[in-house]
PDB file of N, CA and C in Angstrom:
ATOM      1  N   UNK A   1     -71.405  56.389 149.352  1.00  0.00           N
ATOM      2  CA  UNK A   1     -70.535  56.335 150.509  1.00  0.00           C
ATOM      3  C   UNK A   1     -69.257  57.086 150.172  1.00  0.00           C
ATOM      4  N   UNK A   2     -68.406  57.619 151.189  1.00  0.00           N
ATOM      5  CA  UNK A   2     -67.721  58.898 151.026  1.00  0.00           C
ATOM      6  C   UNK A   2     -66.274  57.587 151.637  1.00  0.00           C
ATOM      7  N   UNK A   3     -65.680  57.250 150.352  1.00  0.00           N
ATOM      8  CA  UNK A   3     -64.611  56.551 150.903  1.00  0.00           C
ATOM      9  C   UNK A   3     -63.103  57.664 150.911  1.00  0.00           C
ATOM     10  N   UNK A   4     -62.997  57.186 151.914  1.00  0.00           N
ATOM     11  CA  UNK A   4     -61.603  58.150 152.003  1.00  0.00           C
ATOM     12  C   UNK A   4     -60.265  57.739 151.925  1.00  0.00           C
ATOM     13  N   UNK A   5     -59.137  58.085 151.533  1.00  0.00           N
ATOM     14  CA  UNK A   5     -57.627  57.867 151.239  1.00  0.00           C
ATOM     15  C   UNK A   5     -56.762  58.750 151.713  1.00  0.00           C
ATOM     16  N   UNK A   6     -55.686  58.201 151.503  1.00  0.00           N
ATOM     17  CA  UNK A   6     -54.781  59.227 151.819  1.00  0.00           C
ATOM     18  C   UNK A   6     -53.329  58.186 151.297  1.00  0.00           C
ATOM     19  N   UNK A   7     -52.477  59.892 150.986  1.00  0.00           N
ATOM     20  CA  UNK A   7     -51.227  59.126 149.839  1.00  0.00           C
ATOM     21  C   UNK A   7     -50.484  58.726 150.880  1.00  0.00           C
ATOM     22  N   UNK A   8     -49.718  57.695 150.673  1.00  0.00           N
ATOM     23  CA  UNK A   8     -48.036  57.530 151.807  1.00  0.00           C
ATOM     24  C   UNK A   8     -47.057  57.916 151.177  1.00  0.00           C
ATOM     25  N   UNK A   9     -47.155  59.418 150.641  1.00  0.00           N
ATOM     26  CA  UNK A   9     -45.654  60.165 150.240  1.00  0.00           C
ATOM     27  C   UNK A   9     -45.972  61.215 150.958  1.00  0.00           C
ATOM     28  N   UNK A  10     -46.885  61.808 150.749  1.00  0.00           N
ATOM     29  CA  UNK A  10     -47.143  63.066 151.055  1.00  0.00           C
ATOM     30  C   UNK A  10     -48.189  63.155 152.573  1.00  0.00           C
ATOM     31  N   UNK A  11     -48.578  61.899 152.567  1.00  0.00           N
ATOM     32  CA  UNK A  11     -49.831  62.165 154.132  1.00  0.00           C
ATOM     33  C   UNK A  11     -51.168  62.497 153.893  1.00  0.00           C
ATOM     34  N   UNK A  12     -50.898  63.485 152.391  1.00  0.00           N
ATOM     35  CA  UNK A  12     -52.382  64.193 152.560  1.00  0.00           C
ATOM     36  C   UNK A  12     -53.540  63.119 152.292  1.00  0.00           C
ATOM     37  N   UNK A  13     -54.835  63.660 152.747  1.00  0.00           N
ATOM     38  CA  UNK A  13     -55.920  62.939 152.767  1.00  0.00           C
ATOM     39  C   UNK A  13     -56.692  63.118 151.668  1.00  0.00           C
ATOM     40  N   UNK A  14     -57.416  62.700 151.199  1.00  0.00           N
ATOM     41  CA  UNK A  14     -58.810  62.733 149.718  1.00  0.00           C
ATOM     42  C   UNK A  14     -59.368  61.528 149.584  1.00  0.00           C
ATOM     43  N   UNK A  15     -60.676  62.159 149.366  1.00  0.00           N
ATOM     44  CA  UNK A  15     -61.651  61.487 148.674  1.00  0.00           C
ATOM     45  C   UNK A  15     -61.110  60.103 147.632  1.00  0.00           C
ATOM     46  N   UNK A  16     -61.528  59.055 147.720  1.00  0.00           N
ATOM     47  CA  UNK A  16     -60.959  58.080 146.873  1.00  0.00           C
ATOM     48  C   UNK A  16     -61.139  58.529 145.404  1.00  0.00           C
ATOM     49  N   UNK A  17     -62.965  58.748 145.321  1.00  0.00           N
ATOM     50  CA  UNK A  17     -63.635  59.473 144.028  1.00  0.00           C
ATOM     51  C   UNK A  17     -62.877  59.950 143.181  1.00  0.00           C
ATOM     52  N   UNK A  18     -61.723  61.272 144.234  1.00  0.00           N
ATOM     53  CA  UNK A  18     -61.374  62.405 143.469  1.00  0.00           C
ATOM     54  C   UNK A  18     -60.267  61.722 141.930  1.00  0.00           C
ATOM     55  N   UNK A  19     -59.817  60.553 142.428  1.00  0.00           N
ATOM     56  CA  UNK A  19     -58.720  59.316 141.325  1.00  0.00           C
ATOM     57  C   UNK A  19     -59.362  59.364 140.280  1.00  0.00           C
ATOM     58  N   UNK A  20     -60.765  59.508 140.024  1.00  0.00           N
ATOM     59  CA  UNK A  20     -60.904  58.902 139.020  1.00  0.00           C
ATOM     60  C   UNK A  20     -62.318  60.095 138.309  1.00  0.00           C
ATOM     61  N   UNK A  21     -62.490  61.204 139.342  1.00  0.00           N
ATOM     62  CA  UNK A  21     -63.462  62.137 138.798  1.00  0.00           C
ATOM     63  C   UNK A  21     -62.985  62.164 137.620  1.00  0.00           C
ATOM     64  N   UNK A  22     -61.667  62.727 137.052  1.00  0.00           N
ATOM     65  CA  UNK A  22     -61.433  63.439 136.198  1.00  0.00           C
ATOM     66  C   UNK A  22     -60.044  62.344 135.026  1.00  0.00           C
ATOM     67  N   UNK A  23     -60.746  61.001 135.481  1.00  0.00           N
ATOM     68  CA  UNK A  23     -60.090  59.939 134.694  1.00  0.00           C
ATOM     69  C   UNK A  23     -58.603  59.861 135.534  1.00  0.00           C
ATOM     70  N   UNK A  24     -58.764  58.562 136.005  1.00  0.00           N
ATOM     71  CA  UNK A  24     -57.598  57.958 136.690  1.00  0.00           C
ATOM     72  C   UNK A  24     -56.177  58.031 136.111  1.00  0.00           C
ATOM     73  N   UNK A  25     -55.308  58.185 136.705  1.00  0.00           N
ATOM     74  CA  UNK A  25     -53.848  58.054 135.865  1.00  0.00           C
ATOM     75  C   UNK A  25     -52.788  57.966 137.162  1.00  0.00           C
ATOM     76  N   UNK A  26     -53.235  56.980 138.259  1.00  0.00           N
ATOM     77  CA  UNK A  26     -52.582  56.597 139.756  1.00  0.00           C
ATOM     78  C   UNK A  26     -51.968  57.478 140.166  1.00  0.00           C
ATOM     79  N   UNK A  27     -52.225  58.804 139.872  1.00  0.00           N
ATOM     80  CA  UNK A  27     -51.404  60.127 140.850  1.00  0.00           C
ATOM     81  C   UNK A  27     -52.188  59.958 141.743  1.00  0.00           C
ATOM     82  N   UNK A  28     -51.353  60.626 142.920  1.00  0.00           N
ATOM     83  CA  UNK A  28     -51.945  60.971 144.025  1.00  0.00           C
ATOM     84  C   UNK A  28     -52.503  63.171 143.633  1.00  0.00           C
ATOM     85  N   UNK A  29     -53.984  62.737 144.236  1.00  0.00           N
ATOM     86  CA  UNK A  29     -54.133  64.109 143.710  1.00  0.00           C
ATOM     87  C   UNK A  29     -54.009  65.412 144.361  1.00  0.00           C
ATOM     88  N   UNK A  30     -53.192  64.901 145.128  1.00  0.00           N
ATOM     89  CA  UNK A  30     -52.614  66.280 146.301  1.00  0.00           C
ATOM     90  C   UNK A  30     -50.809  66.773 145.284  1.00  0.00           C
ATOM     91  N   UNK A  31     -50.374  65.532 145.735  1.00  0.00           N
ATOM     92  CA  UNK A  31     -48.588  65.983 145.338  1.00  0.00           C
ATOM     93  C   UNK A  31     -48.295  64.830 144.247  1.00  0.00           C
ATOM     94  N   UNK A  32     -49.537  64.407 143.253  1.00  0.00           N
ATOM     95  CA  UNK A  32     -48.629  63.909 141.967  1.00  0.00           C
ATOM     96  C   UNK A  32     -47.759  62.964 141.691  1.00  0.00           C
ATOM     97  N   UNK A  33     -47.529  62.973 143.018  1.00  0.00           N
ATOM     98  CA  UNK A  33     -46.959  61.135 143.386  1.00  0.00           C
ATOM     99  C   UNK A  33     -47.406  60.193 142.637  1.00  0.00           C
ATOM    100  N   UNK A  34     -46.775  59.389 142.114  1.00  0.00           N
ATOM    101  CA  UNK A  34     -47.657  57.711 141.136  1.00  0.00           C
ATOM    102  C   UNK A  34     -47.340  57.005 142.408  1.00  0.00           C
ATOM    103  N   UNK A  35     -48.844  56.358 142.808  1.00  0.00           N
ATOM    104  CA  UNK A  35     -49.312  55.326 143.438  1.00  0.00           C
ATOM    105  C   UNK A  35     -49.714  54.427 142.747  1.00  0.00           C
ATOM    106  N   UNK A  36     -49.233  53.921 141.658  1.00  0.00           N
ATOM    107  CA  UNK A  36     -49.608  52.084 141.212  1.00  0.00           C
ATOM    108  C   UNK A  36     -48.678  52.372 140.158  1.00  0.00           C
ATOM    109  N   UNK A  37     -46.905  52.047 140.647  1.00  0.00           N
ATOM    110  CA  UNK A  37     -45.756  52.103 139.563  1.00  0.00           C
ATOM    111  C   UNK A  37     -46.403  50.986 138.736  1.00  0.00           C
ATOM    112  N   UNK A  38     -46.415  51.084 137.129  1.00  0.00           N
ATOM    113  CA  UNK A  38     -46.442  49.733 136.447  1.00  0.00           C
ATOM    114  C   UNK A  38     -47.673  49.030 136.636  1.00  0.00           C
ATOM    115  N   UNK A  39     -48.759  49.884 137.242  1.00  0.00           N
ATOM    116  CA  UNK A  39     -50.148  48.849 137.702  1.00  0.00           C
ATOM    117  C   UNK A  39     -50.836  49.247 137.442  1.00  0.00           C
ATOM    118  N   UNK A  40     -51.080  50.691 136.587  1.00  0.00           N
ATOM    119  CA  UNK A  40     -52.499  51.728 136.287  1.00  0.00           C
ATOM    120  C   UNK A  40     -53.400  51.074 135.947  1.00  0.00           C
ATOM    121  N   UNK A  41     -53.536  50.113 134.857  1.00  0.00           N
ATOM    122  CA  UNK A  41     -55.233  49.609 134.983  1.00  0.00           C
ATOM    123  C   UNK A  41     -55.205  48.608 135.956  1.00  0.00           C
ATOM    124  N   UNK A  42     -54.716  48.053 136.334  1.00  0.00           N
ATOM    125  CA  UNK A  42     -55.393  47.026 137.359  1.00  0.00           C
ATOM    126  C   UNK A  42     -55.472  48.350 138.828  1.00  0.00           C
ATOM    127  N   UNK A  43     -54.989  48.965 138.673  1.00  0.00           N
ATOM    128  CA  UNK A  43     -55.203  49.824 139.781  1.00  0.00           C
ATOM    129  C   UNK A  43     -56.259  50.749 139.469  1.00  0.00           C
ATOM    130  N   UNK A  44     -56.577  50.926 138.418  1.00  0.00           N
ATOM    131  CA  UNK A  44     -57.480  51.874 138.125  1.00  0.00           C
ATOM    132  C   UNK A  44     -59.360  51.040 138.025  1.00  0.00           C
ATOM    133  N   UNK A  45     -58.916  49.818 138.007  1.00  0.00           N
ATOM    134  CA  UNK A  45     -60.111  48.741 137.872  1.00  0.00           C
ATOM    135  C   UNK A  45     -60.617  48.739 139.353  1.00  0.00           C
ATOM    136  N   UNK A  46     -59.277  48.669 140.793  1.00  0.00           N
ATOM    137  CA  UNK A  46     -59.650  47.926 141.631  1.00  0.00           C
ATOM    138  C   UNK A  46     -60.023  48.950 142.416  1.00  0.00           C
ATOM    139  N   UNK A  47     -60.072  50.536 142.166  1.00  0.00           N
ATOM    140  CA  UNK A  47     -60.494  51.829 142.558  1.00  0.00           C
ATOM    141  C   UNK A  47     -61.746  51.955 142.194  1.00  0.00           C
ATOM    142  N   UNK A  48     -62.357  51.656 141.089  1.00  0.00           N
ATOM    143  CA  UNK A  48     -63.239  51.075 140.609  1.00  0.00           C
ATOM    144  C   UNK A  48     -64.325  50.432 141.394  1.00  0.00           C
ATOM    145  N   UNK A  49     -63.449  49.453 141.664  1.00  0.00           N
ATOM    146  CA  UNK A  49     -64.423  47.870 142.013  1.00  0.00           C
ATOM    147  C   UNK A  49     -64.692  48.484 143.718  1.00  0.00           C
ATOM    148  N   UNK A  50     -63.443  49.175 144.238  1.00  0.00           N
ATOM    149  CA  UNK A  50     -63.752  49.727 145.853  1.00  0.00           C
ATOM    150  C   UNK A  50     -65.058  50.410 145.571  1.00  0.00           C
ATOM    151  N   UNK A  51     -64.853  51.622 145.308  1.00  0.00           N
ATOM    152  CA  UNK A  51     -66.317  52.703 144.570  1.00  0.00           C
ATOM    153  C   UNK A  51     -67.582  51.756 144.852  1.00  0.00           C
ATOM    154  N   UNK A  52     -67.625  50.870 143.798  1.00  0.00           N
ATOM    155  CA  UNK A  52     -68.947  50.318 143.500  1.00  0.00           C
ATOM    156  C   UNK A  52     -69.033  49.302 144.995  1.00  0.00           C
ATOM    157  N   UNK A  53     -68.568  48.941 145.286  1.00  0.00           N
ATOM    158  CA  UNK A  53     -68.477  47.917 146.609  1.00  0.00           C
ATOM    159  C   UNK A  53     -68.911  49.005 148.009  1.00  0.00           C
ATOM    160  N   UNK A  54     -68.178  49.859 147.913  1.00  0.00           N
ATOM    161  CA  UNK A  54     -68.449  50.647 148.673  1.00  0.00           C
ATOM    162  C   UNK A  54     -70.106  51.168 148.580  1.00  0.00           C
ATOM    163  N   UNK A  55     -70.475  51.203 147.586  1.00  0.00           N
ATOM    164  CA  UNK A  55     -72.057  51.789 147.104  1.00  0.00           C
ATOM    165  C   UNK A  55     -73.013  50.571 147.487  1.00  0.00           C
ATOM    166  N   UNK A  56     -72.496  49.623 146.944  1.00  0.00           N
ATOM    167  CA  UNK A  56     -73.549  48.211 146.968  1.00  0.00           C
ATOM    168  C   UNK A  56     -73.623  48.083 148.407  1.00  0.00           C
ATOM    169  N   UNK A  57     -72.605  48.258 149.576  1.00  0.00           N
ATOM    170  CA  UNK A  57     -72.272  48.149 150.715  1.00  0.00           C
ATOM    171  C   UNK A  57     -73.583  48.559 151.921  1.00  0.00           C
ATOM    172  N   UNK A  58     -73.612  50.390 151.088  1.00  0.00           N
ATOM    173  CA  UNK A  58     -74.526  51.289 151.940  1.00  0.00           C
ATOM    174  C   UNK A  58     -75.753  50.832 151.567  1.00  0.00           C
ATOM    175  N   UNK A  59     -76.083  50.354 150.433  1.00  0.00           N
ATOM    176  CA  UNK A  59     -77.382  50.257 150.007  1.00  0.00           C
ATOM    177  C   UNK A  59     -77.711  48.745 150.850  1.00  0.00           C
ATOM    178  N   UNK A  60     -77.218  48.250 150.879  1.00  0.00           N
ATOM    179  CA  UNK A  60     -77.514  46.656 151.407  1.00  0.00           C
ATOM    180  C   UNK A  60     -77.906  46.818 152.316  1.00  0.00           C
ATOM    181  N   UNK A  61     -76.699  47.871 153.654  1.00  0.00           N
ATOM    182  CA  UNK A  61     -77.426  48.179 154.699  1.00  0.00           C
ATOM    183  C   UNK A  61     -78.242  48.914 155.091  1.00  0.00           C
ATOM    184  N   UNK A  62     -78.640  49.631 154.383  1.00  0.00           N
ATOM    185  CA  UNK A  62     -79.978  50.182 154.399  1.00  0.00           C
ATOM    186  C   UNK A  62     -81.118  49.399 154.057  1.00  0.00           C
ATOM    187  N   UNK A  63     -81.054  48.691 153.357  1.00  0.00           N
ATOM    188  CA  UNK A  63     -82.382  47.682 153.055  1.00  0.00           C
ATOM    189  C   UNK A  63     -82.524  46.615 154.222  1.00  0.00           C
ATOM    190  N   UNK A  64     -81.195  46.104 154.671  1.00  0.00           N
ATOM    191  CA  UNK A  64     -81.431  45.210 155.837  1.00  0.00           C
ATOM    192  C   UNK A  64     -81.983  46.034 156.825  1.00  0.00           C
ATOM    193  N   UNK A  65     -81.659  47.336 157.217  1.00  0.00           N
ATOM    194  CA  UNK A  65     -82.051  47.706 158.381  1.00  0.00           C
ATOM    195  C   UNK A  65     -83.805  48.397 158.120  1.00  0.00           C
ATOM    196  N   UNK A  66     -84.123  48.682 156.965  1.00  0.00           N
ATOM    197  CA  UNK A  66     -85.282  48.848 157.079  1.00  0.00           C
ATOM    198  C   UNK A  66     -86.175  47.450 157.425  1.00  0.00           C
ATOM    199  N   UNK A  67     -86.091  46.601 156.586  1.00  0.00           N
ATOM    200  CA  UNK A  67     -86.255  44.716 156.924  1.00  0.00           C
ATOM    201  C   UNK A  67     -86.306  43.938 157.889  1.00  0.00           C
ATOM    202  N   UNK A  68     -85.242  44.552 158.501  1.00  0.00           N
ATOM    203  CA  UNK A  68     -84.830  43.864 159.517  1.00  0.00           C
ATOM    204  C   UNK A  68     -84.354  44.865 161.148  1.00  0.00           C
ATOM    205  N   UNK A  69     -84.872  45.302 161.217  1.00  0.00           N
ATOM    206  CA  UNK A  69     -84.425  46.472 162.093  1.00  0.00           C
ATOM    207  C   UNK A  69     -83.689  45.726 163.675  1.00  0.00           C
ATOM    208  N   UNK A  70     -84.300  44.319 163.922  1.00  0.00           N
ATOM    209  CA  UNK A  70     -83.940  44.022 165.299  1.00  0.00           C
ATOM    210  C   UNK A  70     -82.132  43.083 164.974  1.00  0.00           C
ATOM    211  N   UNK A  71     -82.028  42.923 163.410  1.00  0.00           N
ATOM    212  CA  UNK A  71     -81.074  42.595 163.212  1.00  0.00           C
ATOM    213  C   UNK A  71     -80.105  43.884 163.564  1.00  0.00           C
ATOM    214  N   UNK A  72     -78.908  43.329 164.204  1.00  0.00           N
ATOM    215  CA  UNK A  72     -78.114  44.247 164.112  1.00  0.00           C
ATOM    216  C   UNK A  72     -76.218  43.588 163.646  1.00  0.00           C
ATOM    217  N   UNK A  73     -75.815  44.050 162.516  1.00  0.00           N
ATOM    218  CA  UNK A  73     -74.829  43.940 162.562  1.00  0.00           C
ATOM    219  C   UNK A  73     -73.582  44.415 163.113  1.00  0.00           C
ATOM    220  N   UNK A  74     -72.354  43.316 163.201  1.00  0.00           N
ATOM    221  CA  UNK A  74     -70.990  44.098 163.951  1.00  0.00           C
ATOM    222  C   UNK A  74     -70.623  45.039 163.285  1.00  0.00           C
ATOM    223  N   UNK A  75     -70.827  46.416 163.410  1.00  0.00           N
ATOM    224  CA  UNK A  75     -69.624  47.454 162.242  1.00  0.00           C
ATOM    225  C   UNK A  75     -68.195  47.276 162.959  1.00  0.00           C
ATOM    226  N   UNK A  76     -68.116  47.172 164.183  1.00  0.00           N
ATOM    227  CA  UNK A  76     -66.606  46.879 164.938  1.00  0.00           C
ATOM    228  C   UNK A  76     -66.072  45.635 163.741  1.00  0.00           C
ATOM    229  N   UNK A  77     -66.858  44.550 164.094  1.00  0.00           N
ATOM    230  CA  UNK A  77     -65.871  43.578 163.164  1.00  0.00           C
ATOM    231  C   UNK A  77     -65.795  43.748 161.448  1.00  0.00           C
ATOM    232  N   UNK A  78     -66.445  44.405 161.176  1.00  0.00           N
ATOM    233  CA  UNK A  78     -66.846  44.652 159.625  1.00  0.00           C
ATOM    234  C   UNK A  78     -65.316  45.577 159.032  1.00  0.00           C
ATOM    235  N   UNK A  79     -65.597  46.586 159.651  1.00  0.00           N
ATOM    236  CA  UNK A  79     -64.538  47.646 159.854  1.00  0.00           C
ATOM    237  C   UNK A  79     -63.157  47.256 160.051  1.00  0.00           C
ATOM    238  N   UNK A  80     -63.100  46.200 161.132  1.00  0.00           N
ATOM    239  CA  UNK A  80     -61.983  45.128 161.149  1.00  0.00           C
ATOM    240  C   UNK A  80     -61.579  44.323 160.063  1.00  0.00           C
ATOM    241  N   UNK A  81     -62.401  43.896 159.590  1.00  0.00           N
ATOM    242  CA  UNK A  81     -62.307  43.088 158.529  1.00  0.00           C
ATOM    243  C   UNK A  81     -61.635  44.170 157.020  1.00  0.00           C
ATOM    244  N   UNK A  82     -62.571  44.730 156.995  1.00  0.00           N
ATOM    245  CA  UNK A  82     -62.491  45.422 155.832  1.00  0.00           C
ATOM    246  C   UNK A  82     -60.737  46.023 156.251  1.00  0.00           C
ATOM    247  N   UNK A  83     -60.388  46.733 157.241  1.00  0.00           N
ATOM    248  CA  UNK A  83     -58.945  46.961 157.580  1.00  0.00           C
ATOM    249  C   UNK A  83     -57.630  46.034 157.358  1.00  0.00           C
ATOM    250  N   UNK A  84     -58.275  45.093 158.006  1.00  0.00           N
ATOM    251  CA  UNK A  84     -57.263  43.649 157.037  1.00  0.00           C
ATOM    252  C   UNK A  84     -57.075  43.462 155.917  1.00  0.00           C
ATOM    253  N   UNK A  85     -58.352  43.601 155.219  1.00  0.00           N
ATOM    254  CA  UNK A  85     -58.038  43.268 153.887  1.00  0.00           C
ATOM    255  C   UNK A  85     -57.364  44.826 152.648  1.00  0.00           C
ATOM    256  N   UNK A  86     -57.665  46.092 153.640  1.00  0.00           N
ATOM    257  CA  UNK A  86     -57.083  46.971 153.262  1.00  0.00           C
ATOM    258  C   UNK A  86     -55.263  46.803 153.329  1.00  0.00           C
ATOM    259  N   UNK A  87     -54.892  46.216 154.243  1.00  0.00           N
ATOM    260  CA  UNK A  87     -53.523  45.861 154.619  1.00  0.00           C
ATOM    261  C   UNK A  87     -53.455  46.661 155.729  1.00  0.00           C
ATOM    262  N   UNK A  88     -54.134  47.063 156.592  1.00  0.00           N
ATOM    263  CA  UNK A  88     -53.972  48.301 157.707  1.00  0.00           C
ATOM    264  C   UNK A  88     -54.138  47.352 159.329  1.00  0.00           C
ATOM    265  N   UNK A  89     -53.692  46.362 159.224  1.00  0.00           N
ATOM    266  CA  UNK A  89     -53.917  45.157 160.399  1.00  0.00           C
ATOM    267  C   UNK A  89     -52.223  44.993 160.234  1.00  0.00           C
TER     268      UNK A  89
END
């Protein structure tokens, strides 16, 4: 899954991935900005833990929907949810 970011210094947008392709160090990888003053590994863990969550995420729903096809889940409320807990509510 193609999670996406974007810095709040600079605006620009990227790939979450791109943090940590080339080993994390909380810049932002447009303008170099530090996004986690004083927090690099726990910030670099919980970039991490998004990644893999994000992966376990797509795969789940893909197995439910092959399984279960008449199931249908809310992505409206999911999306909601997940926005809250991003802090974007």
């Amino acid at each position: 899954m193609d999670v996406g970011a974007w810095c709040g210094h600079c605006g620009e947008s990227f790939r979450l991935a791109e943090m940590v392709d080339g080993g994390f160090d909380g810049r932002c990888p447009r303008c170099g900005f530090d996004l986690a003053p004083g927090y690099l590994p726990v910030a670099a863990a919980a970039v991490h833990d998004v990644l893999t969550a994000a992966s376990a995420l797509e795969s789940a729903a893909g197995r439910l929907h092959d399984v279960a096809p008449r199931l249908h889940v809310d992505g409206r409320k999911l999306n909601a949810d997940l926005g809250a807990a991003l802090g974007e509510s």
